[in-house]
Protein backbone atom coordinates (compact mmCIF):
# COMPACT_ATOMS: atom_id res chain seq x y z
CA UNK A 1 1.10 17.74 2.17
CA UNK A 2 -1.71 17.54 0.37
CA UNK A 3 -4.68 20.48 1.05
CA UNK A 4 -7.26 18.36 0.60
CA UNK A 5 -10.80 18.61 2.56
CA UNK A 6 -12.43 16.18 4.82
CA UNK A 7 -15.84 14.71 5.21
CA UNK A 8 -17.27 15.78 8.95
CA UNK A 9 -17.86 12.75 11.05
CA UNK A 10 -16.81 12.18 14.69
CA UNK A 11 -13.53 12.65 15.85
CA UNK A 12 -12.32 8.95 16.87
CA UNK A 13 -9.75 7.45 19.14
CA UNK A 14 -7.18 5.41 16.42
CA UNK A 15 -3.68 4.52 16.21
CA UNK A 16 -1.75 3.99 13.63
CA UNK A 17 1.32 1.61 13.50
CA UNK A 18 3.82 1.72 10.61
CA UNK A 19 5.60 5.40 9.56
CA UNK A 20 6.79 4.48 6.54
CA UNK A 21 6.51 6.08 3.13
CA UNK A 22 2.79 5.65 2.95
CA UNK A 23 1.72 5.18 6.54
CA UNK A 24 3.67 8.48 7.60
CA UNK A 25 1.31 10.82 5.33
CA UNK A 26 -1.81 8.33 5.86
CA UNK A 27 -1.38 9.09 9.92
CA UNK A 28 -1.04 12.47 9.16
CA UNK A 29 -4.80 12.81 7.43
CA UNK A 30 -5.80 10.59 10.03
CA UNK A 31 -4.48 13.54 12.22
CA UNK A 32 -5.84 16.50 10.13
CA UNK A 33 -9.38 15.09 9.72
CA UNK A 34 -9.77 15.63 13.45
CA UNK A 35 -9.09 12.27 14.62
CA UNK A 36 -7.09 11.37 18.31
CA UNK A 37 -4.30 9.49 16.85
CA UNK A 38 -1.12 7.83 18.57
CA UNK A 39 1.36 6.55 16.51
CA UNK A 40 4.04 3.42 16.80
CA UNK A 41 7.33 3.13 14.54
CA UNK A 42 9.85 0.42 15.44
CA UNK A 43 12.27 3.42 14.72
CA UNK A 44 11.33 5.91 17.89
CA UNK A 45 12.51 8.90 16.13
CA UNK A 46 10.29 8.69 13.14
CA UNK A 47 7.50 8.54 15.30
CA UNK A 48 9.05 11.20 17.69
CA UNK A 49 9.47 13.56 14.25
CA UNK A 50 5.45 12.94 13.47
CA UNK A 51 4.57 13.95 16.37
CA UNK A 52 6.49 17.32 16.03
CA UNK A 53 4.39 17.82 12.74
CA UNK A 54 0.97 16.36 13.50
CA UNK A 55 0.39 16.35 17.18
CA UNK A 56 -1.12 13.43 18.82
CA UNK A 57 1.15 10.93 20.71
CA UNK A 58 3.24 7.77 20.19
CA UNK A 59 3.83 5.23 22.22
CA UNK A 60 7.18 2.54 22.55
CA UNK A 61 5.13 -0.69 21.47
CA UNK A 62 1.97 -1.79 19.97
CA UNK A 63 0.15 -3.03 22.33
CA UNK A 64 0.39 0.80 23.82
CA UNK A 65 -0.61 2.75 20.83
CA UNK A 66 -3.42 0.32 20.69
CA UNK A 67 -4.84 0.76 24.53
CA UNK A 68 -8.03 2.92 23.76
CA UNK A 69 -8.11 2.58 20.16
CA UNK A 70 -11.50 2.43 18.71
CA UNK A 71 -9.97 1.77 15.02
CA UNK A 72 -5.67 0.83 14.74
CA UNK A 73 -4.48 1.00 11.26
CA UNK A 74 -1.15 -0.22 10.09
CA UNK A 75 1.20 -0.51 7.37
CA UNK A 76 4.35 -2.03 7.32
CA UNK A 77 6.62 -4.42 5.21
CA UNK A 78 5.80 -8.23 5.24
CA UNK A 79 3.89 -11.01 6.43
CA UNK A 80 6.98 -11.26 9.26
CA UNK A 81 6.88 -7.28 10.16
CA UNK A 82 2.87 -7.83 10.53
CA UNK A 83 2.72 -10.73 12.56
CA UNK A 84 5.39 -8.33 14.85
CA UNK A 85 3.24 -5.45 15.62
CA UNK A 86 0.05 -7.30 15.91
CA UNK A 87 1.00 -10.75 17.97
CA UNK A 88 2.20 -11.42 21.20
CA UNK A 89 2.44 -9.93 24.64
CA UNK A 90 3.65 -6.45 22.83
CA UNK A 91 1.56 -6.52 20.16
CA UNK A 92 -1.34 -4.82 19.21
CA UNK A 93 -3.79 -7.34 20.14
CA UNK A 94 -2.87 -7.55 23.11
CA UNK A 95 -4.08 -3.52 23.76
CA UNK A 96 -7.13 -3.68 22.12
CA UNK A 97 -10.41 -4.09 23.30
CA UNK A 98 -13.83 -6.38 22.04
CA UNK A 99 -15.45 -4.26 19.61
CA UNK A 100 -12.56 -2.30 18.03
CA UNK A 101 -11.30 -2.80 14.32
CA UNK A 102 -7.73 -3.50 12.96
CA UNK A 103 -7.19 -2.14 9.72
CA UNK A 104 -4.28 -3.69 7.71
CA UNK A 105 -2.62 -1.34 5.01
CA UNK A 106 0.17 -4.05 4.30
CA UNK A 107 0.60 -5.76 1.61
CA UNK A 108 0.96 -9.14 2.55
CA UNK A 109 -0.25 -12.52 1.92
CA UNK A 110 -4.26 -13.44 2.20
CA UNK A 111 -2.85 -16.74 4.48
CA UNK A 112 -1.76 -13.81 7.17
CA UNK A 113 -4.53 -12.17 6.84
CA UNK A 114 -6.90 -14.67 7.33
CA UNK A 115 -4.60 -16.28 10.19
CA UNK A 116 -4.58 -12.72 11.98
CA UNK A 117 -8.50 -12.63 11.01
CA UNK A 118 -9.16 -15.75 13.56
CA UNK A 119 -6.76 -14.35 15.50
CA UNK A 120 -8.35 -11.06 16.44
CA UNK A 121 -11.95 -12.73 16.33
CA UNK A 122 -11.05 -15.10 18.71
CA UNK A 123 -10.30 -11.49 21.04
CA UNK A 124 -13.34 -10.30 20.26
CA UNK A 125 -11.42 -8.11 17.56
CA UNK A 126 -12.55 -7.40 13.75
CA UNK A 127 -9.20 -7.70 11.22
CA UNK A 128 -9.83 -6.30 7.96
CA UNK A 129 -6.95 -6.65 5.58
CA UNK A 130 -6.87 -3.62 3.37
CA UNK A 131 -4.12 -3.07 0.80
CA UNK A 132 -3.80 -0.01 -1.45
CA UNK A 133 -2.73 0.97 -4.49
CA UNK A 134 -1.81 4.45 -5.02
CA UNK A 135 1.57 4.67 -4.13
CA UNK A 136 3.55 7.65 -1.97
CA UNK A 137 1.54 10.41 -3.97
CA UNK A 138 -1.58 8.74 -3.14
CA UNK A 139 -0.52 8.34 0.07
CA UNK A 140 0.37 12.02 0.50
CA UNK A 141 -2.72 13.98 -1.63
CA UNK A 142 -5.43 10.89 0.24
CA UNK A 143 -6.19 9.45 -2.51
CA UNK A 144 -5.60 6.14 -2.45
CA UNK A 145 -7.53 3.20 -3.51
CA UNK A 146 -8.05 0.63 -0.83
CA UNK A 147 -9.30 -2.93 -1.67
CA UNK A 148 -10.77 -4.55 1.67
CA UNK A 149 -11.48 -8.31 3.27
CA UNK A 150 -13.50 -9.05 5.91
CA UNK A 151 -16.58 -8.90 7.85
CA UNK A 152 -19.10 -6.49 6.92
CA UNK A 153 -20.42 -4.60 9.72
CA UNK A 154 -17.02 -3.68 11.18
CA UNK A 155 -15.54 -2.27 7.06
CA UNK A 156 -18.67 -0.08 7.39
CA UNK A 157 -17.90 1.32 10.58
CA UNK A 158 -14.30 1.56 9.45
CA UNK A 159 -14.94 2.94 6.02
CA UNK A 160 -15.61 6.62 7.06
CA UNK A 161 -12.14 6.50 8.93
CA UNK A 162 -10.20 5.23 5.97
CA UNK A 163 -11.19 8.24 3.93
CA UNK A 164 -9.49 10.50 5.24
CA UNK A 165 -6.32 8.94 3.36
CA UNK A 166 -8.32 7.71 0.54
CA UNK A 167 -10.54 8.34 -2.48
CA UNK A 168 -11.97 5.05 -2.63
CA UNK A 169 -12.39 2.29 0.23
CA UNK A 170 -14.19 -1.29 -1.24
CA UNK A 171 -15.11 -4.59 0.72
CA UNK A 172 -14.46 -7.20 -1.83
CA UNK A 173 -14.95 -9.98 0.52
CA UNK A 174 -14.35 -12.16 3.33
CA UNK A 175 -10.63 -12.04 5.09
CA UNK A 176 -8.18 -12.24 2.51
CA UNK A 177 -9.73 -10.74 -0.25
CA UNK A 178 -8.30 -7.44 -0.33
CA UNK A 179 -5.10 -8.90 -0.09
CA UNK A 180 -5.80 -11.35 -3.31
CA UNK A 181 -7.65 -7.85 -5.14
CA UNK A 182 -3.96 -5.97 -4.48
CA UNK A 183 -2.33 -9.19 -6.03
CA UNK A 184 -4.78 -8.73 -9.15
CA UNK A 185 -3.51 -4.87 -8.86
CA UNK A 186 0.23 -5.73 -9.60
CA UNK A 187 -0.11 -8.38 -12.26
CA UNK A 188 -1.81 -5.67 -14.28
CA UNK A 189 0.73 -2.99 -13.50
CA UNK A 190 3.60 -5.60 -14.30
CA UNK A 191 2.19 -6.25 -17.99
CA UNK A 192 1.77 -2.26 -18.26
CA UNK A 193 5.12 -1.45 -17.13
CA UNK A 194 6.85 -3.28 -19.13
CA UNK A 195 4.88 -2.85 -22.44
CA UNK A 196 5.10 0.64 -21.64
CA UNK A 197 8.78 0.15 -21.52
CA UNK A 198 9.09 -1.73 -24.51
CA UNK A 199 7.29 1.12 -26.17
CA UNK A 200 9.22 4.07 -25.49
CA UNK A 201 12.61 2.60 -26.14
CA UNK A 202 11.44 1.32 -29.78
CA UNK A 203 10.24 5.13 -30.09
CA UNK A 204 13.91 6.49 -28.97
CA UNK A 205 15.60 3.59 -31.32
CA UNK A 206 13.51 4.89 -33.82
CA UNK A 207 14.73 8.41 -33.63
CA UNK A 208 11.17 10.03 -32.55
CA UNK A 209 10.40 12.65 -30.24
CA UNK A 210 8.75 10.52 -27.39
CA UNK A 211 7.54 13.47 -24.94
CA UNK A 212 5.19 14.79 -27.83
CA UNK A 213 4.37 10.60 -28.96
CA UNK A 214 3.22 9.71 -25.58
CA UNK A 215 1.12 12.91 -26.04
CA UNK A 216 -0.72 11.52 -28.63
CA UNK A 217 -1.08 8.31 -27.94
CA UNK A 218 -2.15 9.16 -24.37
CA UNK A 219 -5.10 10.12 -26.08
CA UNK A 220 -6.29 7.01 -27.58
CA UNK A 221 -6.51 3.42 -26.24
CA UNK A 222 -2.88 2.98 -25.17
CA UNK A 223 -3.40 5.22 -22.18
CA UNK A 224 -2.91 4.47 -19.10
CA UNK A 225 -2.53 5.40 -15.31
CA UNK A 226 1.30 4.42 -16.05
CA UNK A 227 1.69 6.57 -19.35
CA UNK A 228 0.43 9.94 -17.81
CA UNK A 229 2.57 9.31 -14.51
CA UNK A 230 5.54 7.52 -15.78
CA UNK A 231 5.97 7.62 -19.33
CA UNK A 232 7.84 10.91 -19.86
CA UNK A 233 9.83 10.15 -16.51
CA UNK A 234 10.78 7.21 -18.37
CA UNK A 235 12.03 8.94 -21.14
CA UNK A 236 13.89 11.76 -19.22
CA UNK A 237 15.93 8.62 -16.87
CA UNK A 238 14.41 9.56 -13.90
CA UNK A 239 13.34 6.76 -11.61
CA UNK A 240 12.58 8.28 -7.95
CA UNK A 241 8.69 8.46 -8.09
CA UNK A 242 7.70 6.09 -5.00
CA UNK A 243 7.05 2.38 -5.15
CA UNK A 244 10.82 0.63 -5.28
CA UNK A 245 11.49 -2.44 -7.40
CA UNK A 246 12.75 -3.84 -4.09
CA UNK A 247 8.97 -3.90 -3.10
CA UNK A 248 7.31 -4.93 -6.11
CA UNK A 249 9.33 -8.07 -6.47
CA UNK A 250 7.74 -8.58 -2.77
CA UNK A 251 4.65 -8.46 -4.15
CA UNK A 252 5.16 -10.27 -6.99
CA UNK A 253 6.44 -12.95 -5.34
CA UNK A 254 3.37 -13.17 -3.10
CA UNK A 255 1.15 -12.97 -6.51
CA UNK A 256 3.46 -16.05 -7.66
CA UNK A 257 2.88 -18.01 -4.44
CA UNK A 258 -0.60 -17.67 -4.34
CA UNK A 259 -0.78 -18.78 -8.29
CA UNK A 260 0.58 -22.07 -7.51
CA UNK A 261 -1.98 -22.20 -4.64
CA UNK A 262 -4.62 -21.90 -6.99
CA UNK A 263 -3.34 -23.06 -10.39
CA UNK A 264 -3.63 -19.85 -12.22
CA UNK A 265 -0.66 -19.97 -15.55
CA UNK A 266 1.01 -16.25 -14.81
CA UNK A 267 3.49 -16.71 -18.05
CA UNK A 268 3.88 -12.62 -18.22
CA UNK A 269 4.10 -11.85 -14.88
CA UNK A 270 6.81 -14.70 -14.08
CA UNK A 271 8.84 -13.06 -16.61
CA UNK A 272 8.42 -9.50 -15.29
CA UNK A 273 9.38 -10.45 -12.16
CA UNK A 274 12.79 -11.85 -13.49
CA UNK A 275 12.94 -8.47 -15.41
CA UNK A 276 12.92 -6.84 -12.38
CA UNK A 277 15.61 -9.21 -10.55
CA UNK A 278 17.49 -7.54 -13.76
CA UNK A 279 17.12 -4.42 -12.40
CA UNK A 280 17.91 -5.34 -8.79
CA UNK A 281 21.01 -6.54 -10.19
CA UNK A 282 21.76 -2.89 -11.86
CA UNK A 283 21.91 -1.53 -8.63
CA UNK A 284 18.09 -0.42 -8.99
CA UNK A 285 16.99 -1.85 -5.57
CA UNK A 286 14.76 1.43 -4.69
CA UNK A 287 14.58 2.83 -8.09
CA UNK A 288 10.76 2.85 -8.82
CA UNK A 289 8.72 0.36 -10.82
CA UNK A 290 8.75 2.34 -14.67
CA UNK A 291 12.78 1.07 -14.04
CA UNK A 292 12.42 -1.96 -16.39
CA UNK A 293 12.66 0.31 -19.31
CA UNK A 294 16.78 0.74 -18.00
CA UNK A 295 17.77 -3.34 -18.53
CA UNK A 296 16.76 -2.58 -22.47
């Protein structure tokens, strides 16, 4: 855990639904920032174990985490596990009272999260859908980067929550907007990936040494976020650092939907996104993204 510092504000009443990868460690600095939090995991025990290491409470559904909540933050899977945990009689809706905000860590589509947007207003409820990029270390050290949609006065009162698991928390506009920002997030990372790729094997083909070459080049204008965190991992084989290729072809194939929503030409990031069915078909399911260097 990371032994980072917190900002003073008021302790709050939140929950926090989702105890995955990233939302076990994001609960947890909810926890250690002095915040009442009660957690929900469709898998009892995981929330059972959190517990046991952060204190607080969790509860067997939703809707019960939810009951008292000023703020309930989530972060699960897909559109479908979304719509699970915040619709219907056992869903978090359903606990929550006019005036509180749901904050939506998923990545998911901007349809759901403008659907779940009328949704909650219609309850009186503020949705904001806030994706992040990061991954599980930014998850665990809080400092993630959080791209938000939504209404403004409720992100503001949100906002000082948030950072407690992140560096960075942005309203980019109305309800679906952080969702399409995130989208915008793994196009770029696709290209990177899999230049970066490219790169390093043509360096090992070529007989150099590729730890020192990436230290020089890091220097210059082919650095990159990916090239300080994944390009020597690349070279060494070693492809456990977080964010599987199971999930990124998730979220690809949300940025692909959307595109034909809205006419954009995604050429590069179509054939990425094959490149990683490549390395699905390896075996790589929940190897992490710098993978597509292994189908060259």
């Amino acid at each position: 855990m990371s032994t980072r510092t917190y900002d003073p504000i008021p302790a709050r009443r939140v929950a926090f639904l989702g105890l995955g990868v990233m939302g076990h460690p994001m609960a947890g600095h909810l926890a250690r920032a002095g915040h009442q939090v009660t957690v929900y995991n469709r898998t009892t025990a995981k929330a059972e174990a959190w517990v046991q290491q952060y204190g607080g409470a969790f509860a067997a559904t939703p809707a019960a985490a939810a009951q008292g909540a000023e703020f309930v933050f989530c972060c699960v899977g897909n559109d479908d596990d979304l719509r699970s945990v915040v619709l219907g009689d056992q869903g978090a809706l359903a606990g929550m009272t006019s005036g509180s905000v749901f904050v939506d860590h998923t990545t998911a589509s901007a349809a759901v999260a403008r659907k779940l947007h009328a949704e909650a207003a219609r309850r009186g409820v503020a949705f904001i859908d806030a994706p992040v990029s990061g991954g599980q270390a930014g998850a665990v050290n809080g400092a993630l980067t959080v791209m938000c949609g939504g209404d403004a006065a409720p992100f503001d009162l949100a906002r000082p929550v948030a950072l407690a698991f992140a560096k960075a928390v942005t309203l980019l506009g109305g309800p679906g907007a952080g969702q399409l920002a995130k989208m915008v997030n793994q196009i770029c990372i696709a290209g990177v990936v899999q230049g970066l790729s490219e790169a390093v094997r043509f360096g090992q083909n070529a007989g150099l040494d590729m730890h020192q070459v990436l230290e020089v080049i890091g220097k210059g204008a082919a650095q990159s976020w990916q090239m300080d965190n994944r390009g020597k991992t690349m070279v060494d084989d070693k492809f456990d650092f977080g964010f599987a290729v199971d999930w990124m072809r998730k979220d690809l194939g949300l940025v692909l939907d959307e595109a034909r929503r809205n006419g954009s030409r995604l050429p590069l990031t179509a054939l990425v996104d094959q490149f990683y069915a490549d390395v699905q078909a390896m075996g790589g399911n929940r190897w992490d993204t710098s993978s597509l260097i292994k189908r060259l």
